[in-house]
C-alpha atoms as a PDB file:
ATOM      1  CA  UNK A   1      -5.205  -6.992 -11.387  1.00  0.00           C
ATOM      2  CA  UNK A   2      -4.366  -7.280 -15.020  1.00  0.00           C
ATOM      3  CA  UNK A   3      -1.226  -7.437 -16.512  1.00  0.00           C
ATOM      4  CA  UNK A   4       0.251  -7.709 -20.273  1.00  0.00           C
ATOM      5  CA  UNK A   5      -0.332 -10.766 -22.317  1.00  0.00           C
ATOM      6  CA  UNK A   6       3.250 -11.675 -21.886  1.00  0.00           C
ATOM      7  CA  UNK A   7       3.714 -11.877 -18.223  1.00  0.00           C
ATOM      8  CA  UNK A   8       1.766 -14.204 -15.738  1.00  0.00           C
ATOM      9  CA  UNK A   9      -0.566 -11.617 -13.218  1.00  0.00           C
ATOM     10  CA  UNK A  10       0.861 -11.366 -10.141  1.00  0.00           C
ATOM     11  CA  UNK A  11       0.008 -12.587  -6.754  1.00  0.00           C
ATOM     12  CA  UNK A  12      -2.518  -9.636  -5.107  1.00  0.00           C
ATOM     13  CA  UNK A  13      -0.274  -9.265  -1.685  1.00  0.00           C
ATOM     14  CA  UNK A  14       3.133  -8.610  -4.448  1.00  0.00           C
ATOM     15  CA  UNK A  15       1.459  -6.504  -6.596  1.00  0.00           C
ATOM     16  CA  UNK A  16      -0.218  -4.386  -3.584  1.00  0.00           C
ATOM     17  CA  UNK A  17       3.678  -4.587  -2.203  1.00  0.00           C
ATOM     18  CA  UNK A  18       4.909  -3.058  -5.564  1.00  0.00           C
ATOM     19  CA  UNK A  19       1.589  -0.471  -5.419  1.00  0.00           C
ATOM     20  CA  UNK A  20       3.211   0.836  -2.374  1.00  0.00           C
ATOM     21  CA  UNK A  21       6.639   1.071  -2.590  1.00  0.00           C
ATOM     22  CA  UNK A  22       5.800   3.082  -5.935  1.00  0.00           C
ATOM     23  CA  UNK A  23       3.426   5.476  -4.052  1.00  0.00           C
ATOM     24  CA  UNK A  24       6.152   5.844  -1.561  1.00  0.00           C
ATOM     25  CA  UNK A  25       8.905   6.444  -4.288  1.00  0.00           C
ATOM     26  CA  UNK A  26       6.467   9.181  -6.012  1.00  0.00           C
ATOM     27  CA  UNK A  27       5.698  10.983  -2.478  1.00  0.00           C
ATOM     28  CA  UNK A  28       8.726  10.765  -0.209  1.00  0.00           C
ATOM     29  CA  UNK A  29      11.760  10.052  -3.217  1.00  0.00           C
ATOM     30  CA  UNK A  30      12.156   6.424  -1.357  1.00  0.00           C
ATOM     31  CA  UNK A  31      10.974   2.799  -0.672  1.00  0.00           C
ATOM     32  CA  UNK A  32      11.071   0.910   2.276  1.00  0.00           C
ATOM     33  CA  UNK A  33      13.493  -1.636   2.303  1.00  0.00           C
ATOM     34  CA  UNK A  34      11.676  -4.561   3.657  1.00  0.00           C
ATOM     35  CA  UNK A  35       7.579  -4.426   3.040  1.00  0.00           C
ATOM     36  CA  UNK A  36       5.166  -6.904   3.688  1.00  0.00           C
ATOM     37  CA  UNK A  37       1.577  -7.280   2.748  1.00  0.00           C
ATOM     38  CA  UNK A  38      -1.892  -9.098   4.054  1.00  0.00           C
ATOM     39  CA  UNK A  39      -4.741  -8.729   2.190  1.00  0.00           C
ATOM     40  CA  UNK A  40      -7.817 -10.552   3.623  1.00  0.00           C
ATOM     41  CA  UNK A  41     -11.704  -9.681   2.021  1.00  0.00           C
ATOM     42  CA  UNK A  42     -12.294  -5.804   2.767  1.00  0.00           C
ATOM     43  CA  UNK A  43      -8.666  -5.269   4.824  1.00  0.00           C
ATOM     44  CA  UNK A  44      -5.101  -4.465   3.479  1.00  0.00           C
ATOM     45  CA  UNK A  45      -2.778  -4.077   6.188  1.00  0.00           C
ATOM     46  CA  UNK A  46       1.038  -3.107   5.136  1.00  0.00           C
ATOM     47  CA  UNK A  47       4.317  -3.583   7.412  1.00  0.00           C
ATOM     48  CA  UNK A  48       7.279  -1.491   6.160  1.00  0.00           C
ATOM     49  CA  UNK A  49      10.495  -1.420   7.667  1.00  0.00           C
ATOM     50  CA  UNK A  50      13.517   0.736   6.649  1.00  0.00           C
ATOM     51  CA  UNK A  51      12.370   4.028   6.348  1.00  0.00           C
ATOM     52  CA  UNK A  52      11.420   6.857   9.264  1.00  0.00           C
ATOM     53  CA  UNK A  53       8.107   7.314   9.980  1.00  0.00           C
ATOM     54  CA  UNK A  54       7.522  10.612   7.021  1.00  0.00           C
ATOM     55  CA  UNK A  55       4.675  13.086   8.119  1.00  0.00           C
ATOM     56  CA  UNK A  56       3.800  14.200   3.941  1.00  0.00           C
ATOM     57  CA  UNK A  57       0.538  15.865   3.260  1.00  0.00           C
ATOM     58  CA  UNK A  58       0.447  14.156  -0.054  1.00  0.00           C
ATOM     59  CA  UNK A  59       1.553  10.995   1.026  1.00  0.00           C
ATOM     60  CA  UNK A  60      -1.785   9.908   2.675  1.00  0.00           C
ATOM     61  CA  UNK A  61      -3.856  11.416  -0.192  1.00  0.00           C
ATOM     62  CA  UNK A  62      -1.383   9.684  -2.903  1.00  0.00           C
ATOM     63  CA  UNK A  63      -2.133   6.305  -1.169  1.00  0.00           C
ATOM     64  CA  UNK A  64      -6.064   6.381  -0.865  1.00  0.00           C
ATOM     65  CA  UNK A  65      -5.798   7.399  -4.246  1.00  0.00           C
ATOM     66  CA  UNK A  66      -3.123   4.948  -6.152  1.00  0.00           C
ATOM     67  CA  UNK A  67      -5.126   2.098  -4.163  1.00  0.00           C
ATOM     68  CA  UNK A  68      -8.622   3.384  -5.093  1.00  0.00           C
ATOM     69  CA  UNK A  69      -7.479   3.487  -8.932  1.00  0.00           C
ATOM     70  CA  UNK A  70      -5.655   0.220  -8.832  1.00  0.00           C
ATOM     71  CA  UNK A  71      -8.253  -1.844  -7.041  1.00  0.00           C
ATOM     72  CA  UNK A  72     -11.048  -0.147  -8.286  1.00  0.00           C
ATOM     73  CA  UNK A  73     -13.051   0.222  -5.236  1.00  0.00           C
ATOM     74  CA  UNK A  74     -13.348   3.017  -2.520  1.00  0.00           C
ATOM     75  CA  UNK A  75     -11.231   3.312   0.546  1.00  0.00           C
ATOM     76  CA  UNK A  76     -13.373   3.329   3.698  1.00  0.00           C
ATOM     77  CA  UNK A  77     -10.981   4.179   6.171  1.00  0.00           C
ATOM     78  CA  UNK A  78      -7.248   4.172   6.309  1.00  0.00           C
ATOM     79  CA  UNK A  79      -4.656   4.742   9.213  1.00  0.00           C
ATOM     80  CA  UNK A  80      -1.701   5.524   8.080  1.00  0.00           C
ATOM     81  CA  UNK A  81       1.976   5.783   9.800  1.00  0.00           C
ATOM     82  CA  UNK A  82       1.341   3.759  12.709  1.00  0.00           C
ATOM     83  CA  UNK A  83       4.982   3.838  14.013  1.00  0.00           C
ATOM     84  CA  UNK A  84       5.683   0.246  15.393  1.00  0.00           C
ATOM     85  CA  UNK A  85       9.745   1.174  15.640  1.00  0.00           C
ATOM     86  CA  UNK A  86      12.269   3.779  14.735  1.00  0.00           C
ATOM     87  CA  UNK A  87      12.321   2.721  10.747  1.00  0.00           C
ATOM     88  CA  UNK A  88       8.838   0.279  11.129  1.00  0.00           C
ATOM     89  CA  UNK A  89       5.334   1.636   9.923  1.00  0.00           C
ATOM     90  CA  UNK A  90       2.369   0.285   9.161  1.00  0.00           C
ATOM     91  CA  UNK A  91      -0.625   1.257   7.606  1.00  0.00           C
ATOM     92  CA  UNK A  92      -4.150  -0.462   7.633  1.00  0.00           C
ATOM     93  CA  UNK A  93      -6.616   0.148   4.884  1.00  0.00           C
ATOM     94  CA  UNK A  94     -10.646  -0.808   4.964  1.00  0.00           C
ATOM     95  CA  UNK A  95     -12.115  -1.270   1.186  1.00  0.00           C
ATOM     96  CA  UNK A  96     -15.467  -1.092   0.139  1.00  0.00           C
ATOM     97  CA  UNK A  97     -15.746  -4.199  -1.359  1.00  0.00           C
ATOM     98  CA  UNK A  98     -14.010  -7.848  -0.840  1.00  0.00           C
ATOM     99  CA  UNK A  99     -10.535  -8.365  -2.358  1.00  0.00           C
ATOM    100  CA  UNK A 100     -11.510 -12.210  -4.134  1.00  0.00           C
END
């Protein structure tokens, strides 16, 4: 991740948090309230509470996208909406290449 001169980079996990709350701003007009992020070599897997499990056409396509372009790599294989709860989701995502 890069970030301006000024500003320290962010931790991966808080700026892969930030990633998705944008992508589900962009696609669905809101964030989850409460998201949480673990990002271990080739595996991203995000927990977000506060929002209804959304069925969106673009959603998925935004998210392999926004992740591909921000991480530069490829996404091998993402689920996505895994409904844990009412307003819980999570989504799991497989990259081609190792996160450090």
């Amino acid at each position: 991740m890069t970030s301006s001169l000024n500003r320290p980079a962010l931790p991966l996990e808080e700026s892969i948090r930030q990633l998705y709350n944008r992508v589900e701003r962009e696609t669905i007009g809101a964030a989850s309230s409460e998201t949480h992020v673990i990002a271990s070599d080739r595996r991203i897997v995000v927990v977000a509470r506060g929002l209804p499990v959304v069925r969106n056409a673009d959603y998925e396509q935004a998210l392999r996208t926004e992740f591909a372009a921000e991480l530069g790599c490829r996404i091998e294989s993402l689920r996505t909406r895994v409904s844990l709860s009412d307003d819980e989701k999570m989504e799991i995502f497989e990259i081609s290449r190792p996160l450090s």
